[in-house]
N, C-alpha and C. Protein backbone atom coordinates (compact mmCIF):
# COMPACT_ATOMS: atom_id res chain seq x y z
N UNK A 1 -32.65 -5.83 -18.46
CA UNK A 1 -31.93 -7.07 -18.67
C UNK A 1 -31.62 -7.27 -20.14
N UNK A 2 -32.77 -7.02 -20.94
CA UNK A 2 -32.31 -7.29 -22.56
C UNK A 2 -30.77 -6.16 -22.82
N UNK A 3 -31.25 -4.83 -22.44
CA UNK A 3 -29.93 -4.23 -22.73
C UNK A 3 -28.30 -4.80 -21.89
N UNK A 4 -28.29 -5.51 -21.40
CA UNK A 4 -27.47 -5.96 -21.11
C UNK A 4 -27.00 -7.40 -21.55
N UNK A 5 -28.29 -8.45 -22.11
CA UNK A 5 -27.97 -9.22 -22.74
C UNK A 5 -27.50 -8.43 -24.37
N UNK A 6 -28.08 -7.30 -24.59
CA UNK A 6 -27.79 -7.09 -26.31
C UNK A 6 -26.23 -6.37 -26.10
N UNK A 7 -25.83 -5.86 -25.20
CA UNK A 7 -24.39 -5.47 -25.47
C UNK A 7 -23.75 -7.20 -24.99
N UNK A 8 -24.09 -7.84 -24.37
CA UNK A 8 -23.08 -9.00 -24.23
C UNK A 8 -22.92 -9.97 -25.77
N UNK A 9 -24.12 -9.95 -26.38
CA UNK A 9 -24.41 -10.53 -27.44
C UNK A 9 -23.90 -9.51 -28.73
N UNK A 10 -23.68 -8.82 -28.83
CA UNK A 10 -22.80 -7.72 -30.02
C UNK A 10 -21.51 -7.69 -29.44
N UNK A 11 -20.80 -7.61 -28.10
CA UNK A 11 -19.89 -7.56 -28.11
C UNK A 11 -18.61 -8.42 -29.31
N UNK A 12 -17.52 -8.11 -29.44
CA UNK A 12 -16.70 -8.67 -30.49
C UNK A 12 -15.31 -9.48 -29.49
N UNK A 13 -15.85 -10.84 -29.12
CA UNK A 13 -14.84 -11.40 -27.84
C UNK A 13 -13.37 -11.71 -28.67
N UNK A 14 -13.25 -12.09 -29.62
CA UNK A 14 -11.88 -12.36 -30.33
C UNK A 14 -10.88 -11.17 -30.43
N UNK A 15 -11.82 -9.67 -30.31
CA UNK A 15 -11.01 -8.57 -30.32
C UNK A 15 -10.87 -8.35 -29.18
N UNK A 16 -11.71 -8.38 -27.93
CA UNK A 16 -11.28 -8.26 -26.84
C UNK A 16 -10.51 -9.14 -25.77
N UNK A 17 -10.34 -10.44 -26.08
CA UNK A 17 -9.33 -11.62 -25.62
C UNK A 17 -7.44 -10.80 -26.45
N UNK A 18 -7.68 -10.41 -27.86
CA UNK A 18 -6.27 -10.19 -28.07
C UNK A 18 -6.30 -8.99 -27.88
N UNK A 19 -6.28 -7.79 -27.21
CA UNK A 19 -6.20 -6.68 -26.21
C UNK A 19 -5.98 -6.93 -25.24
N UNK A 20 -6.54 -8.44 -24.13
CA UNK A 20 -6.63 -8.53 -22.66
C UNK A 20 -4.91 -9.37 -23.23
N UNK A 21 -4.73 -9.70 -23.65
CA UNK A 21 -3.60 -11.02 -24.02
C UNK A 21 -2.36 -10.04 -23.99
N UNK A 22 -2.22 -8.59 -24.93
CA UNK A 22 -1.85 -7.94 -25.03
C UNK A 22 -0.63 -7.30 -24.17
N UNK A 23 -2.35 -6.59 -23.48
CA UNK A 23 -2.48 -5.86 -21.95
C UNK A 23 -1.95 -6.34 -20.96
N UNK A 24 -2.07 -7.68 -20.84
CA UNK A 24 -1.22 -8.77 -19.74
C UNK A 24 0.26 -9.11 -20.28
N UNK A 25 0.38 -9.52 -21.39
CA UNK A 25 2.33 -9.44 -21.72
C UNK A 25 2.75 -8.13 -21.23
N UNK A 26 1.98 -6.86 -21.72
CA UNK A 26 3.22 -6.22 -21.24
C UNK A 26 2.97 -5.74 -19.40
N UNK A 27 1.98 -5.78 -18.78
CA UNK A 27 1.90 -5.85 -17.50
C UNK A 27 3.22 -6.40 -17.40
N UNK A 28 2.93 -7.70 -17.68
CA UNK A 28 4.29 -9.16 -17.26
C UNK A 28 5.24 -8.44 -17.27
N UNK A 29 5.67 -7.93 -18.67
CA UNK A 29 7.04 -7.47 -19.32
C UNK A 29 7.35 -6.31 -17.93
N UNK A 30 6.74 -5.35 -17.93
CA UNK A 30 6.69 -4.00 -17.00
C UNK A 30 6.88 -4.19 -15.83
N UNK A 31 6.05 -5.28 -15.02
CA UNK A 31 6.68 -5.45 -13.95
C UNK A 31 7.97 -6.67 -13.61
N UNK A 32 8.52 -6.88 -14.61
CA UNK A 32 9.74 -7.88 -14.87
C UNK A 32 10.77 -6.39 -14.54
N UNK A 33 10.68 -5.67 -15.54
CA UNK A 33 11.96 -4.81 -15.27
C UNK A 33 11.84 -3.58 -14.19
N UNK A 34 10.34 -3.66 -13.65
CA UNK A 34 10.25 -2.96 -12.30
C UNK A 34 10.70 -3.79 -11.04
N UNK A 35 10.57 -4.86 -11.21
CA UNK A 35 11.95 -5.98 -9.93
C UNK A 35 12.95 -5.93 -10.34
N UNK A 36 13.75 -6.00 -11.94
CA UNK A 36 15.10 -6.28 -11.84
C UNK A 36 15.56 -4.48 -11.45
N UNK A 37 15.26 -3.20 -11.59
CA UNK A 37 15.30 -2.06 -11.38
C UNK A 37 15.73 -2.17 -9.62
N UNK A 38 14.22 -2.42 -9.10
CA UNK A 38 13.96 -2.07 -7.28
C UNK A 38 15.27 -2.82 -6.87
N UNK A 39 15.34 -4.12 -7.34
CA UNK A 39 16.60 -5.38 -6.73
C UNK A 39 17.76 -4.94 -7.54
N UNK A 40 18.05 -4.40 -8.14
CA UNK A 40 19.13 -4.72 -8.65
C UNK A 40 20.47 -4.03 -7.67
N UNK A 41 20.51 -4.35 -6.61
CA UNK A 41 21.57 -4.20 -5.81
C UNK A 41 21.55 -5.35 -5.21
N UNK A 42 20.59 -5.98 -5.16
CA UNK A 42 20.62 -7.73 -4.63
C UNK A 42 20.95 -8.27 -5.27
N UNK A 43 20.33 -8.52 -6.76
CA UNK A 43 21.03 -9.10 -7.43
C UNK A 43 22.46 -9.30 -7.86
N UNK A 44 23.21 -8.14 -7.70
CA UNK A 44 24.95 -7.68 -8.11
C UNK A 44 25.00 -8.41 -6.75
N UNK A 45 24.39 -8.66 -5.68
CA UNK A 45 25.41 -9.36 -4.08
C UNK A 45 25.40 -10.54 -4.73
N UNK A 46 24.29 -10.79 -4.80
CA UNK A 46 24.24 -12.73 -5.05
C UNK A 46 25.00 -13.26 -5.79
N UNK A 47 25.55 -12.43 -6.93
CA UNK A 47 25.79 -12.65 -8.26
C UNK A 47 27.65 -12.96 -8.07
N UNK A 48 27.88 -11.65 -6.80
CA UNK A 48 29.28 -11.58 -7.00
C UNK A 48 29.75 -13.00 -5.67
N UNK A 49 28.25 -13.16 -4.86
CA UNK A 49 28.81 -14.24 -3.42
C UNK A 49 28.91 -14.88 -3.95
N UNK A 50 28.11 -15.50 -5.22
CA UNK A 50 27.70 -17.08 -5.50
C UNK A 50 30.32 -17.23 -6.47
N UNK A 51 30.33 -16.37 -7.24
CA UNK A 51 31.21 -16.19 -7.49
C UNK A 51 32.41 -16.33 -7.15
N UNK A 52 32.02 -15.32 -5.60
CA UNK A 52 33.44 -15.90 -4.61
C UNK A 52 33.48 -16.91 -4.19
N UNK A 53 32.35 -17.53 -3.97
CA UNK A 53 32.45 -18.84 -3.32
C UNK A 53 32.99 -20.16 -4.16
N UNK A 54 32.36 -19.86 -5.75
CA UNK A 54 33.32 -20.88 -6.44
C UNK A 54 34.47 -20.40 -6.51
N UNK A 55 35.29 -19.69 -6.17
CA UNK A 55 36.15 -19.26 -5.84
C UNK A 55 37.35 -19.90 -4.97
N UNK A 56 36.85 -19.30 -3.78
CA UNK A 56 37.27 -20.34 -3.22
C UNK A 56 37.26 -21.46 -2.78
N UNK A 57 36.17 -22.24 -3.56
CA UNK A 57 36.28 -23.69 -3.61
C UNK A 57 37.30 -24.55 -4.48
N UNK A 58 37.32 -23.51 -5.66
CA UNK A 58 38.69 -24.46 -6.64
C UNK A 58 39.76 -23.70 -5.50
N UNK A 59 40.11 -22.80 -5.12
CA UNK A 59 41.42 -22.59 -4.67
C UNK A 59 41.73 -23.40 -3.33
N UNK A 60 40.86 -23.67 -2.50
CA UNK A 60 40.69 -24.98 -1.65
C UNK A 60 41.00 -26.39 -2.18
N UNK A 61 40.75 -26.48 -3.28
CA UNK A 61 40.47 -27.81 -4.04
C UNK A 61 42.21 -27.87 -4.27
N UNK A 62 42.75 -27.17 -4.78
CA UNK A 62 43.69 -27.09 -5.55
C UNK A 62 45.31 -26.82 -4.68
N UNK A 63 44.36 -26.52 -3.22
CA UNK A 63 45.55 -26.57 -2.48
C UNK A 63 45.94 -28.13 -1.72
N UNK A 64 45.12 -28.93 -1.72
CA UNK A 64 44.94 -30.06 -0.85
C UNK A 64 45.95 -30.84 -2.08
């Protein structure tokens, strides 16, 4: 038990919080552009429906 309290008690937590802080942005970052990668054929649909549809809403609009 002491050897496990003496490594918890020497450990250096300020260096190991900005490593875990680190380690987790770029997780974040990494799997941000591993969805826009897998989706990115969904995304170009949505992108171009949402488009047509204002679309033809002014050209609806504009015919009345």
């Amino acid at each position: 038990m002491d050897k496990i309290r003496n490594k918890v008690i020497q450990t250096n937590f300020p260096k190991f919080f900005r490593k875990m802080v680190m380690i987790t942005v770029f997780a974040i970052l990494l799997s941000g552009v591993a969805t826009g990668i897998a989706f990115r054929t969904q995304i170009t649909e949505v992108i171009f429906l949402q488009a047509f549809n204002e679309n033809r809403k002014s050209k609806s609009q504009w015919l009345r």
